[in-house]
C-alpha atoms as a PDB file:
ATOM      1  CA  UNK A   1     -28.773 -16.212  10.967  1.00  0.00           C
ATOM      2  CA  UNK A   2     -28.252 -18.780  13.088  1.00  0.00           C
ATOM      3  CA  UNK A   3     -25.613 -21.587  13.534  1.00  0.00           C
ATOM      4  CA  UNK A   4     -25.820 -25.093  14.538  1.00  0.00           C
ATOM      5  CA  UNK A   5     -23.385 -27.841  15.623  1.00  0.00           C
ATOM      6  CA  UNK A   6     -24.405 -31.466  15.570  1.00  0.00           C
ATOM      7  CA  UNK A   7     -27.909 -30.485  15.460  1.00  0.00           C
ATOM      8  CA  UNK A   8     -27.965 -27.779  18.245  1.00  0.00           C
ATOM      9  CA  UNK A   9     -28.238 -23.867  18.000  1.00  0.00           C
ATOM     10  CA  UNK A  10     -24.814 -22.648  19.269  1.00  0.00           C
ATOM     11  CA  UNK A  11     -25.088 -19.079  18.060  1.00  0.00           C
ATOM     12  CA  UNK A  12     -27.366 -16.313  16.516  1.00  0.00           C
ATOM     13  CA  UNK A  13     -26.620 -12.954  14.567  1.00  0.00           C
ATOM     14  CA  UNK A  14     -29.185 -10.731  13.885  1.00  0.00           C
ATOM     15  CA  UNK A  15     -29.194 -10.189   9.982  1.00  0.00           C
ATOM     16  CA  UNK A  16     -28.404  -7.107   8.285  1.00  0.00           C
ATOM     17  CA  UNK A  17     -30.249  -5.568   5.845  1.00  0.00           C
ATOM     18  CA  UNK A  18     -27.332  -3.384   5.035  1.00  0.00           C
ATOM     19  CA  UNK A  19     -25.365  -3.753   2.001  1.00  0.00           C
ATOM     20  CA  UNK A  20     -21.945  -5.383   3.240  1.00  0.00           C
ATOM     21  CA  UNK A  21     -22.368  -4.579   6.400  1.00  0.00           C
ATOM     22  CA  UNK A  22     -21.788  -7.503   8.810  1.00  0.00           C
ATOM     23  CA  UNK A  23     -22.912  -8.688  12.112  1.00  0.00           C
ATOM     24  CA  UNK A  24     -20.360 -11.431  13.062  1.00  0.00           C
ATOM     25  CA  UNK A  25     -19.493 -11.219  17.247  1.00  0.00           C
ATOM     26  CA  UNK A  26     -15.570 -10.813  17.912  1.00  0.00           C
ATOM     27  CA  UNK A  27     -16.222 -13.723  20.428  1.00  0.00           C
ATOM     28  CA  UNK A  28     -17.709 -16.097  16.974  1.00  0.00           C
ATOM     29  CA  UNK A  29     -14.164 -15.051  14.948  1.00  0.00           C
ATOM     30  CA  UNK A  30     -11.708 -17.935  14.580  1.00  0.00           C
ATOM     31  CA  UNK A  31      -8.657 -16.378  17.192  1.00  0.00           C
ATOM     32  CA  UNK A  32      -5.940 -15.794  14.540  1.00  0.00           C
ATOM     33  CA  UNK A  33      -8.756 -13.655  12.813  1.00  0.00           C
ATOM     34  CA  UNK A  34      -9.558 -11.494  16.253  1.00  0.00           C
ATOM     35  CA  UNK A  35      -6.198  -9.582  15.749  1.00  0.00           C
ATOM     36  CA  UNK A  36      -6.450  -8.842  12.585  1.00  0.00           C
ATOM     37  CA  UNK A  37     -10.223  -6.903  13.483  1.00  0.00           C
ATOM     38  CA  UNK A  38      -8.359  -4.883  15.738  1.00  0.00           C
ATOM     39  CA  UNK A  39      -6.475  -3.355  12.949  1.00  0.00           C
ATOM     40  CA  UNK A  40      -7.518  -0.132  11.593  1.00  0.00           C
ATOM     41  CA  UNK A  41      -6.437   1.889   8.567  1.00  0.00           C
ATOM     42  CA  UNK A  42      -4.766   4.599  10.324  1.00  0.00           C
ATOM     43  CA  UNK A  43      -3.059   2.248  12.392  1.00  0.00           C
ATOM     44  CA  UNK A  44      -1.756   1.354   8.966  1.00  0.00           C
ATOM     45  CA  UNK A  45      -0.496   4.735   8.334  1.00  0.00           C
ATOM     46  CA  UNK A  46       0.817   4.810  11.779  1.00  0.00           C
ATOM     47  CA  UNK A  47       2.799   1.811  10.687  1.00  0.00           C
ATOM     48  CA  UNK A  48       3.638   3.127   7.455  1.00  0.00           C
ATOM     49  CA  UNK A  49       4.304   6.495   8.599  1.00  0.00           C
ATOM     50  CA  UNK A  50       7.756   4.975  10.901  1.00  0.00           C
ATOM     51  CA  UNK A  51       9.354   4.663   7.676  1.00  0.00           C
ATOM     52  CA  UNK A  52       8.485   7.764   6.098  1.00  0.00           C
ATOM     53  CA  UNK A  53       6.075   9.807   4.319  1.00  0.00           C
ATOM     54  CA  UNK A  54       6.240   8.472   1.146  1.00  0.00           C
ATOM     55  CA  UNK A  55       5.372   5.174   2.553  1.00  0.00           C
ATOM     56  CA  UNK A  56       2.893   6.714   4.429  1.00  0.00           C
ATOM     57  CA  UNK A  57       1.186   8.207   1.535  1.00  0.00           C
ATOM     58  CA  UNK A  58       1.230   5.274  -0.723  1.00  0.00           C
ATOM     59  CA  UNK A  59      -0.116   2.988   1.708  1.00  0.00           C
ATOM     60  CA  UNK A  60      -2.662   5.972   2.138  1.00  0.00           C
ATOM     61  CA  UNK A  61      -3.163   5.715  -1.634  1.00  0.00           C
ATOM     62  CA  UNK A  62      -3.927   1.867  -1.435  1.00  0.00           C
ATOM     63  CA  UNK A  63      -6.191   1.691   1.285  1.00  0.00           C
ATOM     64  CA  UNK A  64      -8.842   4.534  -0.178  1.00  0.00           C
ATOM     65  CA  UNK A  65      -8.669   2.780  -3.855  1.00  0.00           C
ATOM     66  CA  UNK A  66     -10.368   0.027  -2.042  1.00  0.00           C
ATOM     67  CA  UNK A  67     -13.860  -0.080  -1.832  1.00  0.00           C
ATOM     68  CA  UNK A  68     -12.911  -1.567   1.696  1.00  0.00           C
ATOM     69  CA  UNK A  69      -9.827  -0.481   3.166  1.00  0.00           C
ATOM     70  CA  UNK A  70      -9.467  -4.012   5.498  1.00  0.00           C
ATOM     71  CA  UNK A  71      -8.718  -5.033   1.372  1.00  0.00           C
ATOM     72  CA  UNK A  72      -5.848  -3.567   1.293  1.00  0.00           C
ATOM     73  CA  UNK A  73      -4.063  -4.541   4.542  1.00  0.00           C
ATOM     74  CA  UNK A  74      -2.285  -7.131   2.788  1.00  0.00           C
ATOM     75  CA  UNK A  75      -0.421  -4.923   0.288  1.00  0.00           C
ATOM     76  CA  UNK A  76       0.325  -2.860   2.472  1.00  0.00           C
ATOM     77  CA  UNK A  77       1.998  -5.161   5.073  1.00  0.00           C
ATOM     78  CA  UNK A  78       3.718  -6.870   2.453  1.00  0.00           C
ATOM     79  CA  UNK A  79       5.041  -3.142   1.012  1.00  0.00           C
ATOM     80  CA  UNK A  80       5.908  -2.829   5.407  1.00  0.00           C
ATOM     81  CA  UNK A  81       7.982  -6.415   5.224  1.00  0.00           C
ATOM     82  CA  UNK A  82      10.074  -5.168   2.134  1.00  0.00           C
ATOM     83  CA  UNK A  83      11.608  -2.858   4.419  1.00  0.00           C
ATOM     84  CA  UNK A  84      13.379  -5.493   6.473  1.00  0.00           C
ATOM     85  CA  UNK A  85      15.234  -7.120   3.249  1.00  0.00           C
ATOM     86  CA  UNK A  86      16.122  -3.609   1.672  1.00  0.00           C
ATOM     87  CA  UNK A  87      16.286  -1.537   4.069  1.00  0.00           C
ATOM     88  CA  UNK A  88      13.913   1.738   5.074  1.00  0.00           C
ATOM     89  CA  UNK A  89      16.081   4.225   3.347  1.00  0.00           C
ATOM     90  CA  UNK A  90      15.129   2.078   0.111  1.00  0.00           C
ATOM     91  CA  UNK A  91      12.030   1.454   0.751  1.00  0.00           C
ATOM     92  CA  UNK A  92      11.060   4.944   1.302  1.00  0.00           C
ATOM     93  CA  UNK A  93      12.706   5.853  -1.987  1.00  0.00           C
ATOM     94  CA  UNK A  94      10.836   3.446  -3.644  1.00  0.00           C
ATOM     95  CA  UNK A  95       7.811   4.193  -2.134  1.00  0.00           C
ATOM     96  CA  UNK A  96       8.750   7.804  -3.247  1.00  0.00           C
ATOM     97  CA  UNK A  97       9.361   6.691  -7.297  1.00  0.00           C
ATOM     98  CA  UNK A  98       6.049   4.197  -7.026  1.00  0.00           C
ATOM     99  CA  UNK A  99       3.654   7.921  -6.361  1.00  0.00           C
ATOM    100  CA  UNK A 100       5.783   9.992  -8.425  1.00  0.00           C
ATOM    101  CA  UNK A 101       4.977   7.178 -11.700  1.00  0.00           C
ATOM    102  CA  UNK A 102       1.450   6.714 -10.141  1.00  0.00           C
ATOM    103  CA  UNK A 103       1.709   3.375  -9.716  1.00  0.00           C
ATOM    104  CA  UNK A 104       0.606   2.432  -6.265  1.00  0.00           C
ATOM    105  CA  UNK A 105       0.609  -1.109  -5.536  1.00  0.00           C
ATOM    106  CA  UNK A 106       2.869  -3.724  -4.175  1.00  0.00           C
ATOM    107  CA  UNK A 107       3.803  -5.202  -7.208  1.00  0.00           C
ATOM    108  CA  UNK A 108       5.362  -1.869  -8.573  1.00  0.00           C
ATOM    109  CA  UNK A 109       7.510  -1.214  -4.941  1.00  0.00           C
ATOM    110  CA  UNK A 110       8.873  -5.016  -5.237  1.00  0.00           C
ATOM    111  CA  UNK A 111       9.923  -4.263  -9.086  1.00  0.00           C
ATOM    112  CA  UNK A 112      11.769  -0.663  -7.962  1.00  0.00           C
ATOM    113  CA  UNK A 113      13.502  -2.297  -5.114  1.00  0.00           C
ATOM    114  CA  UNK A 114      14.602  -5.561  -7.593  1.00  0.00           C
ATOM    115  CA  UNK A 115      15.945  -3.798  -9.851  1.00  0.00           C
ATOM    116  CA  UNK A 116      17.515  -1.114  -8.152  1.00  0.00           C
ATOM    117  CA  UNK A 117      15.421   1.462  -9.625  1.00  0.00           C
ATOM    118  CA  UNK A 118      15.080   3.328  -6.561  1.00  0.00           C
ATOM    119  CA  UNK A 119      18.951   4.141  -6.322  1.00  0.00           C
ATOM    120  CA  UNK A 120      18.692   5.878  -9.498  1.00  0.00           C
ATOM    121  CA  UNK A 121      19.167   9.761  -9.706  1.00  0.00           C
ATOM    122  CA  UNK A 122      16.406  11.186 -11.596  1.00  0.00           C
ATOM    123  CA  UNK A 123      16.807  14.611 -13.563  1.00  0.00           C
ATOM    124  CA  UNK A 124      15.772  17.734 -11.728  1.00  0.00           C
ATOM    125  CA  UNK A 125      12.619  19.957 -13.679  1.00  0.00           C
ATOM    126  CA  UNK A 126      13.939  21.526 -16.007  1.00  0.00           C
ATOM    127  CA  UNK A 127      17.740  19.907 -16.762  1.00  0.00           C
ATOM    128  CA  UNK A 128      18.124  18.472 -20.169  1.00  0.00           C
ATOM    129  CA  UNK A 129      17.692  14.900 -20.585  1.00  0.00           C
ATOM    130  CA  UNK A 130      20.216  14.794 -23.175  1.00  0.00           C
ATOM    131  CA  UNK A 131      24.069  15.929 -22.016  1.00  0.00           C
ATOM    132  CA  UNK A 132      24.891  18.672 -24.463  1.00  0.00           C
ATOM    133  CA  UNK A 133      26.469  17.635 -27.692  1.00  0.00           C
ATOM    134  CA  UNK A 134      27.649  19.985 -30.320  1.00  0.00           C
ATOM    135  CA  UNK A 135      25.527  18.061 -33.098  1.00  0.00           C
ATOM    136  CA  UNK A 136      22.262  18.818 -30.964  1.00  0.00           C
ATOM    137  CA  UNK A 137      20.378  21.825 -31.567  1.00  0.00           C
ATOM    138  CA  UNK A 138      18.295  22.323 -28.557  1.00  0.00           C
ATOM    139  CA  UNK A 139      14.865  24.326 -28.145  1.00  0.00           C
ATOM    140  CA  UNK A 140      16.435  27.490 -28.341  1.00  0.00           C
ATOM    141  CA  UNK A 141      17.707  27.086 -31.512  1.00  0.00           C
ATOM    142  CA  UNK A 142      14.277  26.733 -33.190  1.00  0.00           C
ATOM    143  CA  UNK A 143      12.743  30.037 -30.944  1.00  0.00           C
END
């Protein structure tokens, strides 16, 4: 491929025959776009990983459900930035609730931290849901 300004060849990239695979020269990339090539995905974890591992795994979880990690970047910066307006002891328990419901996205960390979901206690395996009431049964009485 080549490219031309005002009628003059000012760069060449050898085409690829490879599915999604491209040949664009760091040197060619707009500058604000340079940084952002330098970025890996486990320098995402890395990232994710200072605020714990529940934020590490979910941004884990949202990079491989892309079919190219460098798609999910964005989520998972903007999951990174909630962090400074809740906190990283939220965040992380958030991040925590989001794998535990299986819901790994951005969208579903921002609605746990709005609503406060992430400061509630959940039940431990095995405790009763219900608070024991004489009118309630229970599984044992039916066993």
């Amino acid at each position: 491929m080549e490219a031309f300004h005002k009628g003059e060849r000012v760069a060449a990239h050898a085409r690829s025959h490879l599915r999604h695979k491209p040949t664009t020269l760091k040197e060619h990339m707009p500058t604000e776009h340079r940084r952002y090539a330098e970025w890996t995905p486990s320098r995402m974890l890395e990232w994710a990983g200072k605020t714990g591992p529940a934020t590490a795994e979910l941004a884990g979880k949202i990079l491989a459900s892309k079919t190219f990690p460098e798609q999910g970047y964005r989520a998972v910066l903007g999951i990174l930035r909630l962090g400074r307006t809740y906190g990283a002891g939220r965040l992380e328990a958030a991040c925590a609730r989001a794998l535990r419901f299986g819901t790994a996205s951005y969208r579903s960390v921002y609605s746990i931290l709005a609503r406060g979901l992430d400061r509630q206690i959940e039940p431990e395996a095995g405790q009763a849901a219900l608070p024991f009431h004489e009118n309630i049964r229970g599984e044992d009485y039916y066993h």
